[in-house]
PDB file of N, CA and C in Angstrom:
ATOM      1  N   UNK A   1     -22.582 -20.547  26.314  1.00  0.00           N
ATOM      2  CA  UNK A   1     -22.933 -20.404  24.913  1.00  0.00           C
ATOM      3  C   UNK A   1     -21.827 -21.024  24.071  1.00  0.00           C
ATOM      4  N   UNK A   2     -21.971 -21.443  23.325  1.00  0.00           N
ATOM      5  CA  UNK A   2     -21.272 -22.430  22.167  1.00  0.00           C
ATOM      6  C   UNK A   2     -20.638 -21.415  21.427  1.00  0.00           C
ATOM      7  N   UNK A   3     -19.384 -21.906  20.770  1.00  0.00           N
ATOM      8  CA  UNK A   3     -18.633 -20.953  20.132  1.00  0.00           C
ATOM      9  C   UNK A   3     -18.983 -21.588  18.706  1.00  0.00           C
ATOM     10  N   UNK A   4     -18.937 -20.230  17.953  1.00  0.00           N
ATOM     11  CA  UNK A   4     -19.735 -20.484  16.392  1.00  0.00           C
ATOM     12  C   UNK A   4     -18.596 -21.653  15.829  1.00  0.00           C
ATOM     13  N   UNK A   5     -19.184 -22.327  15.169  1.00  0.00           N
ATOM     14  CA  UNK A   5     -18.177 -23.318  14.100  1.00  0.00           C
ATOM     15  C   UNK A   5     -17.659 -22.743  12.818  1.00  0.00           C
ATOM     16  N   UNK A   6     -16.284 -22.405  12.438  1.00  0.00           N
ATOM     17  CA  UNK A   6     -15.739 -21.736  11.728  1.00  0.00           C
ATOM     18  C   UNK A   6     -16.307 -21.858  10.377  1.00  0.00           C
ATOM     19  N   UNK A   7     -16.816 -23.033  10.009  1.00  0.00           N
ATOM     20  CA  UNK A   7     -17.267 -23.045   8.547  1.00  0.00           C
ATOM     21  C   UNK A   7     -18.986 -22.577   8.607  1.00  0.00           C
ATOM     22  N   UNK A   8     -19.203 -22.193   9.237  1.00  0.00           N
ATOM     23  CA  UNK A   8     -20.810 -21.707   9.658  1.00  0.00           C
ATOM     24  C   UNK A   8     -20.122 -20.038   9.728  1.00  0.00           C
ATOM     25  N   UNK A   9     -19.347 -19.591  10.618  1.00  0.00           N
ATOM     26  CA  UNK A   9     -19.240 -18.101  10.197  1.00  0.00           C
ATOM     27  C   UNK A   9     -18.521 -17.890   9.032  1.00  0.00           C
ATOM     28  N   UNK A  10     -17.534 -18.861   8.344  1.00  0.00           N
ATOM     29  CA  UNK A  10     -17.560 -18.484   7.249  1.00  0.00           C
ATOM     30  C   UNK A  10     -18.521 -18.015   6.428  1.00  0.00           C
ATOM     31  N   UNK A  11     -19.394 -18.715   6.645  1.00  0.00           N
ATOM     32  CA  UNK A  11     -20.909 -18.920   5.515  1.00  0.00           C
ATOM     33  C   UNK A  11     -21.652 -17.730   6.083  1.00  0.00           C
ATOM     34  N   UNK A  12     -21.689 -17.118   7.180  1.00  0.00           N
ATOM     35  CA  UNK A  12     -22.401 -15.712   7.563  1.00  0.00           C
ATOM     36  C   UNK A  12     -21.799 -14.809   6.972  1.00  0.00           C
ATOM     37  N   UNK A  13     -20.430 -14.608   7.027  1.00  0.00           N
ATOM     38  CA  UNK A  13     -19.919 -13.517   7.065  1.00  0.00           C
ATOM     39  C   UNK A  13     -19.799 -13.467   4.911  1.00  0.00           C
ATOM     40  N   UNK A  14     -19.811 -14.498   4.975  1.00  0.00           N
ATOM     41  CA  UNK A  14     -19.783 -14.354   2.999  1.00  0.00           C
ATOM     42  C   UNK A  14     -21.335 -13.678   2.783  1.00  0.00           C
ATOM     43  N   UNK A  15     -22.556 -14.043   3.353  1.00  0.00           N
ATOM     44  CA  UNK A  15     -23.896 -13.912   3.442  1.00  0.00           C
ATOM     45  C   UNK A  15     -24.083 -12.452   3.631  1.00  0.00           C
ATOM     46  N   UNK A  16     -22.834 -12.124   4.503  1.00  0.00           N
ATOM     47  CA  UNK A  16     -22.961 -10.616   4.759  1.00  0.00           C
ATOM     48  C   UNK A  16     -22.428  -9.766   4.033  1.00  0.00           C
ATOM     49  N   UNK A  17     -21.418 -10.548   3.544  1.00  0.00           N
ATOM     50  CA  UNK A  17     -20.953  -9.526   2.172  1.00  0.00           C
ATOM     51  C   UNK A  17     -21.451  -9.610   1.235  1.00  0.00           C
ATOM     52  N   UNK A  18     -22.553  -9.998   0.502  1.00  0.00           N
ATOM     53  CA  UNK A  18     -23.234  -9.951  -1.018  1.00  0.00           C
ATOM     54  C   UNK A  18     -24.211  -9.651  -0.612  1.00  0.00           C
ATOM     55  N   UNK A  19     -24.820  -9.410   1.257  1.00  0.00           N
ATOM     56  CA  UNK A  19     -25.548  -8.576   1.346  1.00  0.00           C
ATOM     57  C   UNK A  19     -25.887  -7.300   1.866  1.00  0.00           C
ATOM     58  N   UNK A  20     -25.485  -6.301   0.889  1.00  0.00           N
ATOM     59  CA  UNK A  20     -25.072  -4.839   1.567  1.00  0.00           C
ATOM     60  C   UNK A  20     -26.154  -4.078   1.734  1.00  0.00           C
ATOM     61  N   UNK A  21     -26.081  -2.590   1.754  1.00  0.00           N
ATOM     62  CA  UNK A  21     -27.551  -1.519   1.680  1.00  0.00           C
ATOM     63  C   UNK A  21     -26.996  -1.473   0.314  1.00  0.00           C
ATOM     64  N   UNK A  22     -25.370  -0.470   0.022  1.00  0.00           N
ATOM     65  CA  UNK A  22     -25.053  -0.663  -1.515  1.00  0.00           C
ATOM     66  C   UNK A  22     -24.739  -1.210  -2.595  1.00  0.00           C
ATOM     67  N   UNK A  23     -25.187  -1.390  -3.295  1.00  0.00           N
ATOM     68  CA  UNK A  23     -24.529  -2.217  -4.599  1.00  0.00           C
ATOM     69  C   UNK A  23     -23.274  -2.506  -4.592  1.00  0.00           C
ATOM     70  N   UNK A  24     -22.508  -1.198  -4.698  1.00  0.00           N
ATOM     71  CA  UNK A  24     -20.709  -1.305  -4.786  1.00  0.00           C
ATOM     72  C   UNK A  24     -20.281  -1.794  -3.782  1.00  0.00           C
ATOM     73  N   UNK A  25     -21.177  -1.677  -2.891  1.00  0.00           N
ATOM     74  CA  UNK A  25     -19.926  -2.572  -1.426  1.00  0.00           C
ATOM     75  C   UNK A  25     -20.383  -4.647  -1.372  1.00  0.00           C
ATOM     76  N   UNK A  26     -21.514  -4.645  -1.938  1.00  0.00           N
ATOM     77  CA  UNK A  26     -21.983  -6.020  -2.717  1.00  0.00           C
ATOM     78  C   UNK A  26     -20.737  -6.359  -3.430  1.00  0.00           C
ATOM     79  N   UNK A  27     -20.639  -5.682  -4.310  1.00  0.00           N
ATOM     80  CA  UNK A  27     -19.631  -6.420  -5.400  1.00  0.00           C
ATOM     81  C   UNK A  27     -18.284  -6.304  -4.715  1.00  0.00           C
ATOM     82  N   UNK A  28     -18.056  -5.007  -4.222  1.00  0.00           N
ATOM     83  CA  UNK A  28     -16.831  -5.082  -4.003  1.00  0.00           C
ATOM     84  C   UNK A  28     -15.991  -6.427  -2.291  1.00  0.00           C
ATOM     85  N   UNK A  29     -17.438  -6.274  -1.694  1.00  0.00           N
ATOM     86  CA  UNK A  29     -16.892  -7.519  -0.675  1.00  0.00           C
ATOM     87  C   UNK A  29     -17.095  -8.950  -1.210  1.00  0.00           C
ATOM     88  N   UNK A  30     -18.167  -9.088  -1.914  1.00  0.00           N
ATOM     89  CA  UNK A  30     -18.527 -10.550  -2.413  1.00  0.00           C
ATOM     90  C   UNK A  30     -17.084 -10.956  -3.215  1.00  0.00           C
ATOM     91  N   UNK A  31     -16.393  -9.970  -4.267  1.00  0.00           N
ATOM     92  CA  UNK A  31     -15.230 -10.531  -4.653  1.00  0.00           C
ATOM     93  C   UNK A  31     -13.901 -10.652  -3.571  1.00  0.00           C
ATOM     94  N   UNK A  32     -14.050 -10.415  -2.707  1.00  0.00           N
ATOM     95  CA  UNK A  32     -12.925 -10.117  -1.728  1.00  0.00           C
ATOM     96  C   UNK A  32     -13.373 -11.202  -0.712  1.00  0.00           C
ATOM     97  N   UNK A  33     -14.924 -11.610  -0.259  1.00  0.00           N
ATOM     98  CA  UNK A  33     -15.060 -12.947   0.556  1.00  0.00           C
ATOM     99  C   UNK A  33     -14.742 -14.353  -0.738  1.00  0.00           C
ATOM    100  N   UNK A  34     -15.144 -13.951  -1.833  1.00  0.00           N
ATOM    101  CA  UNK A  34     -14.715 -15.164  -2.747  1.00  0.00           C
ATOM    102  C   UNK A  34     -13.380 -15.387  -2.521  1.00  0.00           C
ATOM    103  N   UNK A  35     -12.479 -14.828  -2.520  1.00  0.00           N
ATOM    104  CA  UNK A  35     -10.612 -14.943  -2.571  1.00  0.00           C
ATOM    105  C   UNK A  35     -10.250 -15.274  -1.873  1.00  0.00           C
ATOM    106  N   UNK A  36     -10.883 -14.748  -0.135  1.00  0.00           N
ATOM    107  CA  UNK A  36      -9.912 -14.737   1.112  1.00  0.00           C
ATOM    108  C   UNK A  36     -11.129 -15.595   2.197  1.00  0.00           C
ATOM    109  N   UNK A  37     -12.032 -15.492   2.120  1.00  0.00           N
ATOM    110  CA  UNK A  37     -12.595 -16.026   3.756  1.00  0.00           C
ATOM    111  C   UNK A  37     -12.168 -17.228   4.103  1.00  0.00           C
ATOM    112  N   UNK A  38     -11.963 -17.877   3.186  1.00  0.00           N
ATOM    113  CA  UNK A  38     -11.946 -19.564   3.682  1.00  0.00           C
ATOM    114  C   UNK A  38     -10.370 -19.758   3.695  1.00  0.00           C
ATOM    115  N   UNK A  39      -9.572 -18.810   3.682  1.00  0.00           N
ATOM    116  CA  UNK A  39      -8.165 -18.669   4.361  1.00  0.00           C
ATOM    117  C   UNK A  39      -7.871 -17.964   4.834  1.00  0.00           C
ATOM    118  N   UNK A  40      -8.577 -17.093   5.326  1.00  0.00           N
ATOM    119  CA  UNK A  40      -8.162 -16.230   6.894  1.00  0.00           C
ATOM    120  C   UNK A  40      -8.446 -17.031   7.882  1.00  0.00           C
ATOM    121  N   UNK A  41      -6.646 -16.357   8.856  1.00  0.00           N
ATOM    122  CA  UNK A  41      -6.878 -17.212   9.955  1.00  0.00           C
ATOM    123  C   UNK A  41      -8.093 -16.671  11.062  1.00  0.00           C
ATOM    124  N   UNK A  42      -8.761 -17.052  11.793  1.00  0.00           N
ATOM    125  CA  UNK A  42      -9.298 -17.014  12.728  1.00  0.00           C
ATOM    126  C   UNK A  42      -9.689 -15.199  13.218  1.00  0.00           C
ATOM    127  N   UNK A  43      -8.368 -14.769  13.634  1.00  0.00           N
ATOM    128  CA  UNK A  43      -8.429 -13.388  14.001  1.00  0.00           C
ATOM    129  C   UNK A  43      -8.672 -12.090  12.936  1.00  0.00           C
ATOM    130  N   UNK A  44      -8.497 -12.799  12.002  1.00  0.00           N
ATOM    131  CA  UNK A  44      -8.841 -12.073  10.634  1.00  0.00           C
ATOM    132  C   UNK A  44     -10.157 -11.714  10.274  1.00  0.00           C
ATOM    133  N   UNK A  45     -11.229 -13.529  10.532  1.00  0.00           N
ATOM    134  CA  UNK A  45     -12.529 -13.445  10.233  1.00  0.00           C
ATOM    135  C   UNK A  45     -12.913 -12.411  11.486  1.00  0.00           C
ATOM    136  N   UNK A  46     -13.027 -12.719  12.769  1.00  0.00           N
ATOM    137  CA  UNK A  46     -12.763 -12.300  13.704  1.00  0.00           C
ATOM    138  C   UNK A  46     -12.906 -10.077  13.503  1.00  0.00           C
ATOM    139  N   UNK A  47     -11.866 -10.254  12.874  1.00  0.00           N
ATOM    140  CA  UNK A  47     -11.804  -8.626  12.501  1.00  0.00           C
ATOM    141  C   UNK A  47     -12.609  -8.066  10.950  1.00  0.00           C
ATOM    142  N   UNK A  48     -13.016  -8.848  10.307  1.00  0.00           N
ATOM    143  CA  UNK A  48     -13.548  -9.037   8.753  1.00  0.00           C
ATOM    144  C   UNK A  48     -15.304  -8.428   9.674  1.00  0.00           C
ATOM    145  N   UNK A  49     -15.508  -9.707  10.681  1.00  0.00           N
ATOM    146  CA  UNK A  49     -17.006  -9.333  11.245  1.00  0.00           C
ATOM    147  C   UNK A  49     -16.991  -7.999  11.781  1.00  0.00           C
ATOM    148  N   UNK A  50     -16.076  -7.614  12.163  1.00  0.00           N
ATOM    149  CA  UNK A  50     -16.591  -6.623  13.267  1.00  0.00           C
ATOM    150  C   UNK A  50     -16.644  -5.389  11.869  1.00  0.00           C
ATOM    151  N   UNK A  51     -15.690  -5.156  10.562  1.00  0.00           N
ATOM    152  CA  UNK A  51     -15.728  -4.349   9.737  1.00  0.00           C
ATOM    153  C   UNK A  51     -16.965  -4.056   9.130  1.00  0.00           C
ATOM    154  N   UNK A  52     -17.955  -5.632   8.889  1.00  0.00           N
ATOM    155  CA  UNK A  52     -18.601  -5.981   8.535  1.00  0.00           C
ATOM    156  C   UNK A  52     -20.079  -4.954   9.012  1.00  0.00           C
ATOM    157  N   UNK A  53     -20.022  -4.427  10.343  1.00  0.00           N
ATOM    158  CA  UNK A  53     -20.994  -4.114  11.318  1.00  0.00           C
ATOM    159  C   UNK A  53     -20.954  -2.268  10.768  1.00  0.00           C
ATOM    160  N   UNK A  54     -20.145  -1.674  10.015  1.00  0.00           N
ATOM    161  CA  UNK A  54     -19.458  -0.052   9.513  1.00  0.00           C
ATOM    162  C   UNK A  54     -20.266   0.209   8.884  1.00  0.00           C
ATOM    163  N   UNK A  55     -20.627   1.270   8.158  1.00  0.00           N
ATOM    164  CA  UNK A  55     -21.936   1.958   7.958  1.00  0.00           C
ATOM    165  C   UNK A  55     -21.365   1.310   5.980  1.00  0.00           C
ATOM    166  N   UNK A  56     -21.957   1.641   5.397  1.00  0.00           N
ATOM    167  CA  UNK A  56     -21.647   1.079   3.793  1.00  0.00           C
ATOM    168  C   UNK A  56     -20.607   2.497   3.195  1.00  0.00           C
ATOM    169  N   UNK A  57     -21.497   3.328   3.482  1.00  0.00           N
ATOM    170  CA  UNK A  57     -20.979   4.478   2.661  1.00  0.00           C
ATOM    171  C   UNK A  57     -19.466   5.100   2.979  1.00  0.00           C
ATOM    172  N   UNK A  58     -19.460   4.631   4.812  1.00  0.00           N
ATOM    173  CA  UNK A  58     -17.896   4.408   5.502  1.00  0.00           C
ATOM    174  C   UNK A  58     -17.505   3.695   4.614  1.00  0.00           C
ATOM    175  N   UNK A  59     -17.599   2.810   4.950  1.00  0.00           N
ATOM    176  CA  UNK A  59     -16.933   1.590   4.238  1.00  0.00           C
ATOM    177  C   UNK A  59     -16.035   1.872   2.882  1.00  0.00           C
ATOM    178  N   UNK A  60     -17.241   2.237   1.871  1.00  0.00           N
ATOM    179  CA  UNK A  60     -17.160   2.625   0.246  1.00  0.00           C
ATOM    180  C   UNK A  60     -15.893   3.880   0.440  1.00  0.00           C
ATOM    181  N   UNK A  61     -16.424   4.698   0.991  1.00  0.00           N
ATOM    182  CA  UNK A  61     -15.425   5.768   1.189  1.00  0.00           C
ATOM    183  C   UNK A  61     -13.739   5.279   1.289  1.00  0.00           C
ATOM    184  N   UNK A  62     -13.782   4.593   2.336  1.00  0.00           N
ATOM    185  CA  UNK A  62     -12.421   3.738   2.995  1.00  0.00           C
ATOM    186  C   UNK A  62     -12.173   2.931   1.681  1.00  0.00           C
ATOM    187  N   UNK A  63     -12.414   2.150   1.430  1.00  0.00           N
ATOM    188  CA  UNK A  63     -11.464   1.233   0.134  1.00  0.00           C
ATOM    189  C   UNK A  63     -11.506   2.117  -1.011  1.00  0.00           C
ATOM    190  N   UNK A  64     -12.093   3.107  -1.336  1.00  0.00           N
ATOM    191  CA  UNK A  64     -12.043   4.213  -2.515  1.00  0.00           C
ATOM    192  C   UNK A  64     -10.783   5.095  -2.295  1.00  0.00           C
ATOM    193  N   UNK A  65     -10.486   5.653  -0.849  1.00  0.00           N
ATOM    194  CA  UNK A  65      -9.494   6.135  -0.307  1.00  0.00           C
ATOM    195  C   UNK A  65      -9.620   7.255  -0.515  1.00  0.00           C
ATOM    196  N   UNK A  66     -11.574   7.857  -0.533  1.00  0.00           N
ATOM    197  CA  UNK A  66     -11.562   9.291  -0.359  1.00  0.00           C
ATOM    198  C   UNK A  66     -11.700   9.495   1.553  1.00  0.00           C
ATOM    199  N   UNK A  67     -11.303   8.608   2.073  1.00  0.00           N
ATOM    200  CA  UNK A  67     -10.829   8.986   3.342  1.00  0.00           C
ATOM    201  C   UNK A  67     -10.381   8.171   4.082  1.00  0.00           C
ATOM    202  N   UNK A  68      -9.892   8.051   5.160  1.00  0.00           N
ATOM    203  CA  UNK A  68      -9.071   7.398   5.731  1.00  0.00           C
ATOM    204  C   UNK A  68      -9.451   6.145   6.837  1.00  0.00           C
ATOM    205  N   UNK A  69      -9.381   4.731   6.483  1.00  0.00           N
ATOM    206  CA  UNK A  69      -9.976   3.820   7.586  1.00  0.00           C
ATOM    207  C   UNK A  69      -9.326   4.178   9.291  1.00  0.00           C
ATOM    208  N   UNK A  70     -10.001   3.831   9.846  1.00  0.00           N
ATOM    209  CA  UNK A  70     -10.049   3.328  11.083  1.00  0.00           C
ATOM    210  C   UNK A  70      -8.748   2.948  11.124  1.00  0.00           C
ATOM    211  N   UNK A  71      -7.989   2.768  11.977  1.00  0.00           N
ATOM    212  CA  UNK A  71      -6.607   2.419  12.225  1.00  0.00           C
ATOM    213  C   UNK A  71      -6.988   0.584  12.497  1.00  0.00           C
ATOM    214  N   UNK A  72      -7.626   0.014  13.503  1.00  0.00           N
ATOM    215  CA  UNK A  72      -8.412  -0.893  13.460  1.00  0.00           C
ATOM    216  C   UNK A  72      -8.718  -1.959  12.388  1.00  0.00           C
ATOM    217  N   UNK A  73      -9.209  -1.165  11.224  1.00  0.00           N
ATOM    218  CA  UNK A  73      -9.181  -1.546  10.009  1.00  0.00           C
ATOM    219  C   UNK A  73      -8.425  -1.328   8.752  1.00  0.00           C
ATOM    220  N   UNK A  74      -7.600  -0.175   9.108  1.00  0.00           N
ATOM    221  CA  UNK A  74      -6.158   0.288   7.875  1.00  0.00           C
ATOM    222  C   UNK A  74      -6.047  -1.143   6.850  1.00  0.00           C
ATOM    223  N   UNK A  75      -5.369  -2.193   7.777  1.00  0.00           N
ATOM    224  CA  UNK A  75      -4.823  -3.388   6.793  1.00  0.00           C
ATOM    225  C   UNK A  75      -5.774  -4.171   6.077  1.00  0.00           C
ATOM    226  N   UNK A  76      -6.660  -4.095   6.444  1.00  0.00           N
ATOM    227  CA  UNK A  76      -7.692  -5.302   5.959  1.00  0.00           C
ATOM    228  C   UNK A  76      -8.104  -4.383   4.931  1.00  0.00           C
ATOM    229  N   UNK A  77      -8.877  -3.207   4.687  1.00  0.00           N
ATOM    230  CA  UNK A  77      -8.930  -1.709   3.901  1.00  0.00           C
ATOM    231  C   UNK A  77      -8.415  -1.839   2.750  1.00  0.00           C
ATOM    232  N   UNK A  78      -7.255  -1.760   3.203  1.00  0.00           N
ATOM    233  CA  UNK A  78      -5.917  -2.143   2.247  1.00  0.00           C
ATOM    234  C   UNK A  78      -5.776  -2.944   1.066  1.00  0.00           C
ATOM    235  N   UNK A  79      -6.198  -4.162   2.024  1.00  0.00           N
ATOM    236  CA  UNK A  79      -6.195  -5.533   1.234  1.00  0.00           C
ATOM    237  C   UNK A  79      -7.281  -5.485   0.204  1.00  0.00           C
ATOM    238  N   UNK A  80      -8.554  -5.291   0.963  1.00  0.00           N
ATOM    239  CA  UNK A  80     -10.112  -5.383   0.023  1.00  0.00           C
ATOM    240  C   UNK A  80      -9.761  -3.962  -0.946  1.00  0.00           C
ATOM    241  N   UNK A  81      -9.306  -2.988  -0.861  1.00  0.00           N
ATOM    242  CA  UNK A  81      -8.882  -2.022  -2.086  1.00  0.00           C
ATOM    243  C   UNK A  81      -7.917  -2.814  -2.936  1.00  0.00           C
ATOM    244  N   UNK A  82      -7.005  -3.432  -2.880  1.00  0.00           N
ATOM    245  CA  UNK A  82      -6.115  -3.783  -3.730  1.00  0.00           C
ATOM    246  C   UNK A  82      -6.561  -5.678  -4.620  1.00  0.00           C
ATOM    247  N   UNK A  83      -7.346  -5.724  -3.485  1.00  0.00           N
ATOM    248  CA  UNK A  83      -7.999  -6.864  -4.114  1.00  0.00           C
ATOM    249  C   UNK A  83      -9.234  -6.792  -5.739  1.00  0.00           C
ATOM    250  N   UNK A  84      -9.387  -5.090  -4.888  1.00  0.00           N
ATOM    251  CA  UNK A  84     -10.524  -5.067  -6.245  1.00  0.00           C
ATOM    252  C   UNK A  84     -10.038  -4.041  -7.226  1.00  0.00           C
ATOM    253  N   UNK A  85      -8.925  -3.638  -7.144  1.00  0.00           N
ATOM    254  CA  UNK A  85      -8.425  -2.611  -7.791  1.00  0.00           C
ATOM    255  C   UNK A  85      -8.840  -3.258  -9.418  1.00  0.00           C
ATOM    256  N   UNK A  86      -9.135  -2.280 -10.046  1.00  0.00           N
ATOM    257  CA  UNK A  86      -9.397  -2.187 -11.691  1.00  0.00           C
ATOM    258  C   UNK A  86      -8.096  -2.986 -12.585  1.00  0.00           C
ATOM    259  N   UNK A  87      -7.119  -2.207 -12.078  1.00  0.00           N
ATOM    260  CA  UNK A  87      -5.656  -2.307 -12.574  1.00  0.00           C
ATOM    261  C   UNK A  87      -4.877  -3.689 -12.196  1.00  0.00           C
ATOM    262  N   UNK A  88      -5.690  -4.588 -11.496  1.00  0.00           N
ATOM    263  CA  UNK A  88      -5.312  -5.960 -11.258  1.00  0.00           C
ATOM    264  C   UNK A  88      -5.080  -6.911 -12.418  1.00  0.00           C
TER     265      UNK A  88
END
């Protein structure tokens, strides 16, 4: 099997973030694949997909920081909270 071509999962994984179950996790990844996908290295997208696969309301919860990510996902968490922070 052929290994995906990086500018093709770019283009999924952006596809996957503006398309959520919730609204807020829409906006809040679509601005966070606008900033960063097309400069993360490899192991990043890599770990972005697999976050990608988390239930929404996980998700929402985790960058809101009414509870605690996945260790797995802590940094990236991190990043997409501070990326969309209000106070930016």
């Amino acid at each position: 099997m052929s290994e995906e071509l990086r500018d093709h999962k770019i283009k999924r994984l952006y596809m996957r973030s503006i398309r959520r179950g919730i609204k807020e996790m829409d906006l809040i990844l679509t601005s966070f694949a606008d900033r960063h996908l097309a400069q993360m290295q490899d192991a990043g997208l890599d770990l972005y997909d697999a976050m990608l696969n988390e239930n929404d309301h996980d998700l929402y919860q985790w960058v809101t920081g009414q509870q605690p990510a996945p260790a797995q996902f802590s940094g990236l968490i991190a990043d997409i909270a501070a990326d969309f922070s209000p106070l930016k």
